[in-house]
C-alpha atoms as a PDB file:
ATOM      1  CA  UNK A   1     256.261  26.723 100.025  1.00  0.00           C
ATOM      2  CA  UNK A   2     252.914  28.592 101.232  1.00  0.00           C
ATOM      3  CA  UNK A   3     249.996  27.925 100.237  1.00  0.00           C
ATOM      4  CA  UNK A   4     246.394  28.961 100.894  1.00  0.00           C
ATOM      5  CA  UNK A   5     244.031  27.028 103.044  1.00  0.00           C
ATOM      6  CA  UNK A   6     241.782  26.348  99.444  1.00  0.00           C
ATOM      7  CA  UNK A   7     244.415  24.422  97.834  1.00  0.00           C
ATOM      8  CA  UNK A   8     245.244  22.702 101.086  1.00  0.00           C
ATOM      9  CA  UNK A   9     241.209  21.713 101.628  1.00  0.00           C
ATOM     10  CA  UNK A  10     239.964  21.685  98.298  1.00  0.00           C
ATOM     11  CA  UNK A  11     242.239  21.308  95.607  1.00  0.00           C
ATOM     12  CA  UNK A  12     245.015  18.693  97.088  1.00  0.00           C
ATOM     13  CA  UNK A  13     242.115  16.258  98.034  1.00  0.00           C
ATOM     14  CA  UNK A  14     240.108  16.225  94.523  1.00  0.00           C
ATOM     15  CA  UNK A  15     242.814  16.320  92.769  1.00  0.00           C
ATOM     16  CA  UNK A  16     245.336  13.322  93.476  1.00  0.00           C
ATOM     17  CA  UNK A  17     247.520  14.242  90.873  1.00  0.00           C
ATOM     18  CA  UNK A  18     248.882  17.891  92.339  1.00  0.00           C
ATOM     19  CA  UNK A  19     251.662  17.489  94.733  1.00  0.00           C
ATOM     20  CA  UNK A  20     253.509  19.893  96.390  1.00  0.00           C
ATOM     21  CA  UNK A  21     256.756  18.527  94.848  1.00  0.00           C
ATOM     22  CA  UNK A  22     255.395  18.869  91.560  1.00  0.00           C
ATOM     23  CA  UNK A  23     254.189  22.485  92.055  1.00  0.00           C
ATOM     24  CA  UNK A  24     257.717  23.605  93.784  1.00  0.00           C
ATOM     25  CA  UNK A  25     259.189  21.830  90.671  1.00  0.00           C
ATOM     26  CA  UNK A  26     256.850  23.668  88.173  1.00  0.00           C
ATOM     27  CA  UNK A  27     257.302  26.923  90.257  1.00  0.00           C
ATOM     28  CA  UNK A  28     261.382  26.840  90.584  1.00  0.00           C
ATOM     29  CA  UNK A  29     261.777  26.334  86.560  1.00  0.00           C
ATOM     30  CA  UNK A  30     258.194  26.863  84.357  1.00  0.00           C
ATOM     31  CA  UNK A  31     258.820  26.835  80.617  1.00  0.00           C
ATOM     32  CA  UNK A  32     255.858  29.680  80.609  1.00  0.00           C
ATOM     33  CA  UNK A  33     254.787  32.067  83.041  1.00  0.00           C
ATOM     34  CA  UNK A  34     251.680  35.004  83.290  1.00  0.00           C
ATOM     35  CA  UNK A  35     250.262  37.189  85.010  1.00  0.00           C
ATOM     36  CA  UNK A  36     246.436  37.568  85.416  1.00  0.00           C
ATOM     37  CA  UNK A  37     244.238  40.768  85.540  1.00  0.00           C
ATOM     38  CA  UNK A  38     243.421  39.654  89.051  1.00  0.00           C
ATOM     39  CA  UNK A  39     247.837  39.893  89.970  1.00  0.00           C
ATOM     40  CA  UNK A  40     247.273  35.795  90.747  1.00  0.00           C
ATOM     41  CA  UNK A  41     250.594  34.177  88.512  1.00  0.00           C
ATOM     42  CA  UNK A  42     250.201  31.512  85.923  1.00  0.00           C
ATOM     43  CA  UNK A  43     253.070  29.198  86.023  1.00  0.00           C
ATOM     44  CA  UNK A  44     253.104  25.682  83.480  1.00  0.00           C
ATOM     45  CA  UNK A  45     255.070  22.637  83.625  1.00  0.00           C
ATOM     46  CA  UNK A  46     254.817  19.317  81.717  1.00  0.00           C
ATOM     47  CA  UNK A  47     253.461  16.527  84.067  1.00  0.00           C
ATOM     48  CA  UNK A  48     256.465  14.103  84.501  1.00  0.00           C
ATOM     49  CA  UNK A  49     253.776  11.218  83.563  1.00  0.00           C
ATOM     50  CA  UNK A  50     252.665  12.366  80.583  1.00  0.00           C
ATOM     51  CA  UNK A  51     255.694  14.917  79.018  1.00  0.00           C
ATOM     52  CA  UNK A  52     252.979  16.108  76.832  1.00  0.00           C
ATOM     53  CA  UNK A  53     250.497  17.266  78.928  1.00  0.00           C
ATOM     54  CA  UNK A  54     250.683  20.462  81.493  1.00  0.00           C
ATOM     55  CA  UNK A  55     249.869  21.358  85.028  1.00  0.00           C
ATOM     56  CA  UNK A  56     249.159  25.140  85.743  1.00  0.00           C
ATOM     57  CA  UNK A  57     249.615  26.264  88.912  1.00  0.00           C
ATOM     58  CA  UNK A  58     248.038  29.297  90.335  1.00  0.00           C
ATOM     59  CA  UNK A  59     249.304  31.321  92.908  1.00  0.00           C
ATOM     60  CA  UNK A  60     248.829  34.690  94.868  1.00  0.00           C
ATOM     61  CA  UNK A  61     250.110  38.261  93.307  1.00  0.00           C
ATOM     62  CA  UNK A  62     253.290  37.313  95.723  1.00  0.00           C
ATOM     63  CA  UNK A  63     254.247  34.658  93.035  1.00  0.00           C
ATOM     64  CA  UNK A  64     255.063  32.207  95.897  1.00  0.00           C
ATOM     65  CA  UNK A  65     251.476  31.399  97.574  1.00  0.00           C
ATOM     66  CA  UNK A  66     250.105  28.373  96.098  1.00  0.00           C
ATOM     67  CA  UNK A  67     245.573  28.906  95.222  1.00  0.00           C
ATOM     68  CA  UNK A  68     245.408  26.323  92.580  1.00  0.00           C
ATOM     69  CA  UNK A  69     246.783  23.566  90.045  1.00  0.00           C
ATOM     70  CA  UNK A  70     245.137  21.700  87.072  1.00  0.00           C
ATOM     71  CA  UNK A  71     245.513  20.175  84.078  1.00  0.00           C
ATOM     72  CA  UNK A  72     245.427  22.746  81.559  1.00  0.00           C
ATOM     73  CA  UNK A  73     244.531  20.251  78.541  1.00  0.00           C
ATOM     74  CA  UNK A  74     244.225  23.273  75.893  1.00  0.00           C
ATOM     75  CA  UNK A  75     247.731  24.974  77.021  1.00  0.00           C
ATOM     76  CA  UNK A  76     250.584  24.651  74.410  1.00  0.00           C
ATOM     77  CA  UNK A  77     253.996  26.164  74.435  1.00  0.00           C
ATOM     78  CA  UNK A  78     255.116  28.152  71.009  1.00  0.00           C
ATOM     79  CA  UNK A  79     256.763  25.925  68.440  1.00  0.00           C
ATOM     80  CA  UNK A  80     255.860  23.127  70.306  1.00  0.00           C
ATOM     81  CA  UNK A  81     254.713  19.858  68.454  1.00  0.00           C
ATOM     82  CA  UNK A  82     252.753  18.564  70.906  1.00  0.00           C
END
């Protein structure tokens, strides 16, 4: 997996909660997917610590380049009771 030198430098170190495993998890199978006027791709998977919570993860127009992850705390899948 690729990923830009922010997200290596800025984003991995304030944010102990990305890993890499978790974003190649979220990336092979996200339950919701978008992409941004910018081309950068939205991808969202549940957090496997908290089910009910999500991580988006950012990357390049490629789709495959890793910029960014976060908790997305206002993010909520359709039909979802969460």
């Amino acid at each position: 997996m690729r990923t830009t030198a922010y997200f290596r430098d800025v984003v991995l170190p304030k944010r102990p909660y990305v890993t890499l495993e978790l974003c190649r998890r979220i990336l092979a199978a996200p339950p919701a997917r978008q992409v941004q006027p910018d081309s950068r791709v939205r991808y969202w998977g549940r957090t496997p610590e908290e089910p009910a919570k999500f991580l988006r993860v950012v990357t390049l127009a490629d789709g495959e380049t890793v910029h960014n992850a976060f908790r997305d705390r206002r993010f909520r899948l359709p039909g979802d009771g969460h």
